[in-house]
Protein backbone atom coordinates (compact mmCIF):
# COMPACT_ATOMS: atom_id res chain seq x y z
CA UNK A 1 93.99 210.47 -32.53
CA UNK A 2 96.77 209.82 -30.20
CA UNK A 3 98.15 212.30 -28.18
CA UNK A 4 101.64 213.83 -28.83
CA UNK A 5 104.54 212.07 -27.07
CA UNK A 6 105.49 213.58 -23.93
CA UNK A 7 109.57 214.66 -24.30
CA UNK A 8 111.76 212.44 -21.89
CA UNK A 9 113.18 215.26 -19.80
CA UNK A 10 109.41 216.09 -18.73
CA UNK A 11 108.45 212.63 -17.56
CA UNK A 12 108.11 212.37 -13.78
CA UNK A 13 109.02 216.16 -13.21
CA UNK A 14 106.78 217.13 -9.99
CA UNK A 15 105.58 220.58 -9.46
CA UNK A 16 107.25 221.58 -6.32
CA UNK A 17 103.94 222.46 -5.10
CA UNK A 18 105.11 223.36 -0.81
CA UNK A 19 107.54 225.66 -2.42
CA UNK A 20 105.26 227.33 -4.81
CA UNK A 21 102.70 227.72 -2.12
CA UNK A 22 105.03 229.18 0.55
CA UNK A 23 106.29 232.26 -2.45
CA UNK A 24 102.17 232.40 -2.95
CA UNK A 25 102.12 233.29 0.83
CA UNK A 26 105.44 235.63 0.65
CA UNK A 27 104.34 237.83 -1.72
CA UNK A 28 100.86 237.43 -0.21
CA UNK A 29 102.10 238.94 3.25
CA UNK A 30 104.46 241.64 1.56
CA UNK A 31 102.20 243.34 -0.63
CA UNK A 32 99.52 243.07 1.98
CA UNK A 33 102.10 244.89 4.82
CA UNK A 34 102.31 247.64 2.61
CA UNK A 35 98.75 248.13 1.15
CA UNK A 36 96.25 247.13 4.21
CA UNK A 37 97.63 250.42 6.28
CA UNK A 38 96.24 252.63 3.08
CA UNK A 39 92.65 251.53 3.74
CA UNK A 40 93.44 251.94 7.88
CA UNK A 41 94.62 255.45 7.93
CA UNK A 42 91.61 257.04 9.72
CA UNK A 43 91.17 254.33 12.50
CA UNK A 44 94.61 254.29 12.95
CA UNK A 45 94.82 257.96 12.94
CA UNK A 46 92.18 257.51 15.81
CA UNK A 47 93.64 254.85 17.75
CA UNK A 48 97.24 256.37 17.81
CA UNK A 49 95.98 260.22 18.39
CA UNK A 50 97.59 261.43 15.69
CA UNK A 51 96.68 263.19 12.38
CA UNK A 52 95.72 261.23 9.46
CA UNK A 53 98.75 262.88 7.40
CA UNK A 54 101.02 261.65 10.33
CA UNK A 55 99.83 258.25 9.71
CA UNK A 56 100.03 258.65 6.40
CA UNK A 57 103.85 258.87 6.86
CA UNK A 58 103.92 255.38 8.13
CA UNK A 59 103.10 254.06 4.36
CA UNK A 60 105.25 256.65 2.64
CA UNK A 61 108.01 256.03 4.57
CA UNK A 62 107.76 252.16 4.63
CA UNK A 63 107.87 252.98 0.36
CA UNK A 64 111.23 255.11 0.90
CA UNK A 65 112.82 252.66 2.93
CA UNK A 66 111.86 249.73 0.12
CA UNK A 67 113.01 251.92 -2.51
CA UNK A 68 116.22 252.54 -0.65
CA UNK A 69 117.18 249.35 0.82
CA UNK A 70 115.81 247.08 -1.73
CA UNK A 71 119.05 246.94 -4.20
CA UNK A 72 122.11 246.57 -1.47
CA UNK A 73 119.37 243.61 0.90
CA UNK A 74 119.39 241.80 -2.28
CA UNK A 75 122.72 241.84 -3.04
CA UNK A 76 123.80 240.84 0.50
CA UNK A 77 121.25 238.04 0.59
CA UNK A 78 122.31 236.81 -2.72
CA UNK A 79 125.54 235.26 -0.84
CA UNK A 80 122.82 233.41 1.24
CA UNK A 81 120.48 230.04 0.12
CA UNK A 82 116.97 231.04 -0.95
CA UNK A 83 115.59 228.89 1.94
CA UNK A 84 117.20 230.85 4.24
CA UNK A 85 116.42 234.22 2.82
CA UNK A 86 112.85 233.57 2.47
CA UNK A 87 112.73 232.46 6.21
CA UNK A 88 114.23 234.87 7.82
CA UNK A 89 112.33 237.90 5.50
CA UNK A 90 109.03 235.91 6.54
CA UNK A 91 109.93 235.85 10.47
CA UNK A 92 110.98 239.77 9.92
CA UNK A 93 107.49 240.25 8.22
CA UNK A 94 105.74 238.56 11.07
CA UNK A 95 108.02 240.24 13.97
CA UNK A 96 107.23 243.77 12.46
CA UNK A 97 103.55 243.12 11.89
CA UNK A 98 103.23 242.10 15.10
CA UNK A 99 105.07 244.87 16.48
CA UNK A 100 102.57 247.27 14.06
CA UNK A 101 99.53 244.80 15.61
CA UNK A 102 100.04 245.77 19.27
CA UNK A 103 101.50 249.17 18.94
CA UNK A 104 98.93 252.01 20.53
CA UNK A 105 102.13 254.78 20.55
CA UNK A 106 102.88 256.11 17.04
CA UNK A 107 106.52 255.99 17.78
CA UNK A 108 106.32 252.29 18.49
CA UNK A 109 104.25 251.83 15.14
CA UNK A 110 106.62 253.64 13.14
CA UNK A 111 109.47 251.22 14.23
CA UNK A 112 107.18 248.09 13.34
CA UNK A 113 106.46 249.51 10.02
């Protein structure tokens, strides 16, 4: 049995597979951001000298300022290309995590977050 015929506007479409893998890695390094300090709230509680409630703040207010800031970020970027949106939220990510990374004052942390 034949197969069925494959409709014309599908021939030679390619899977814009760089693209695809660079959202994979977006999301991958947003969701982690907020998540991985949920599992590090007693060592980080240690390491900055503060209470693990204080730290705690760090992921509840990184959730308030999401829920805030997401609607009016994405309408200003929506005047922008996607290309440059996605770049510039991925070199934010990586500024503030690295910020977050070397941070041993709580203040300091808080302003990476």
């Amino acid at each position: 049995m034949n197969p069925p015929p494959v409709p014309p506007a599908d021939r030679g479409v390619r899977w814009p597979l760089g693209n695809l893998l660079l959202l994979t890695a977006a999301v991958f390094v947003s969701v982690t951001t907020e998540l991985l300090p949920t599992g590090l709230l007693p060592a980080m509680s240690r390491d900055l000298g503060v209470s693990a409630g204080r730290v705690g703040l760090l992921v509840t207010v990184y959730a308030l300022m999401v829920a805030v800031l997401a609607a009016p970020i994405g309408m200003a970027a929506a005047r922008y290309g996607r290309r440059a949106v996605i770049t510039v939220a991925l070199l934010g990510y990586a500024v503030c995590n690295a910020i977050t990374a070397v941070s041993d004052a709580y203040p300091l942390t808080v302003v990476g977050r």
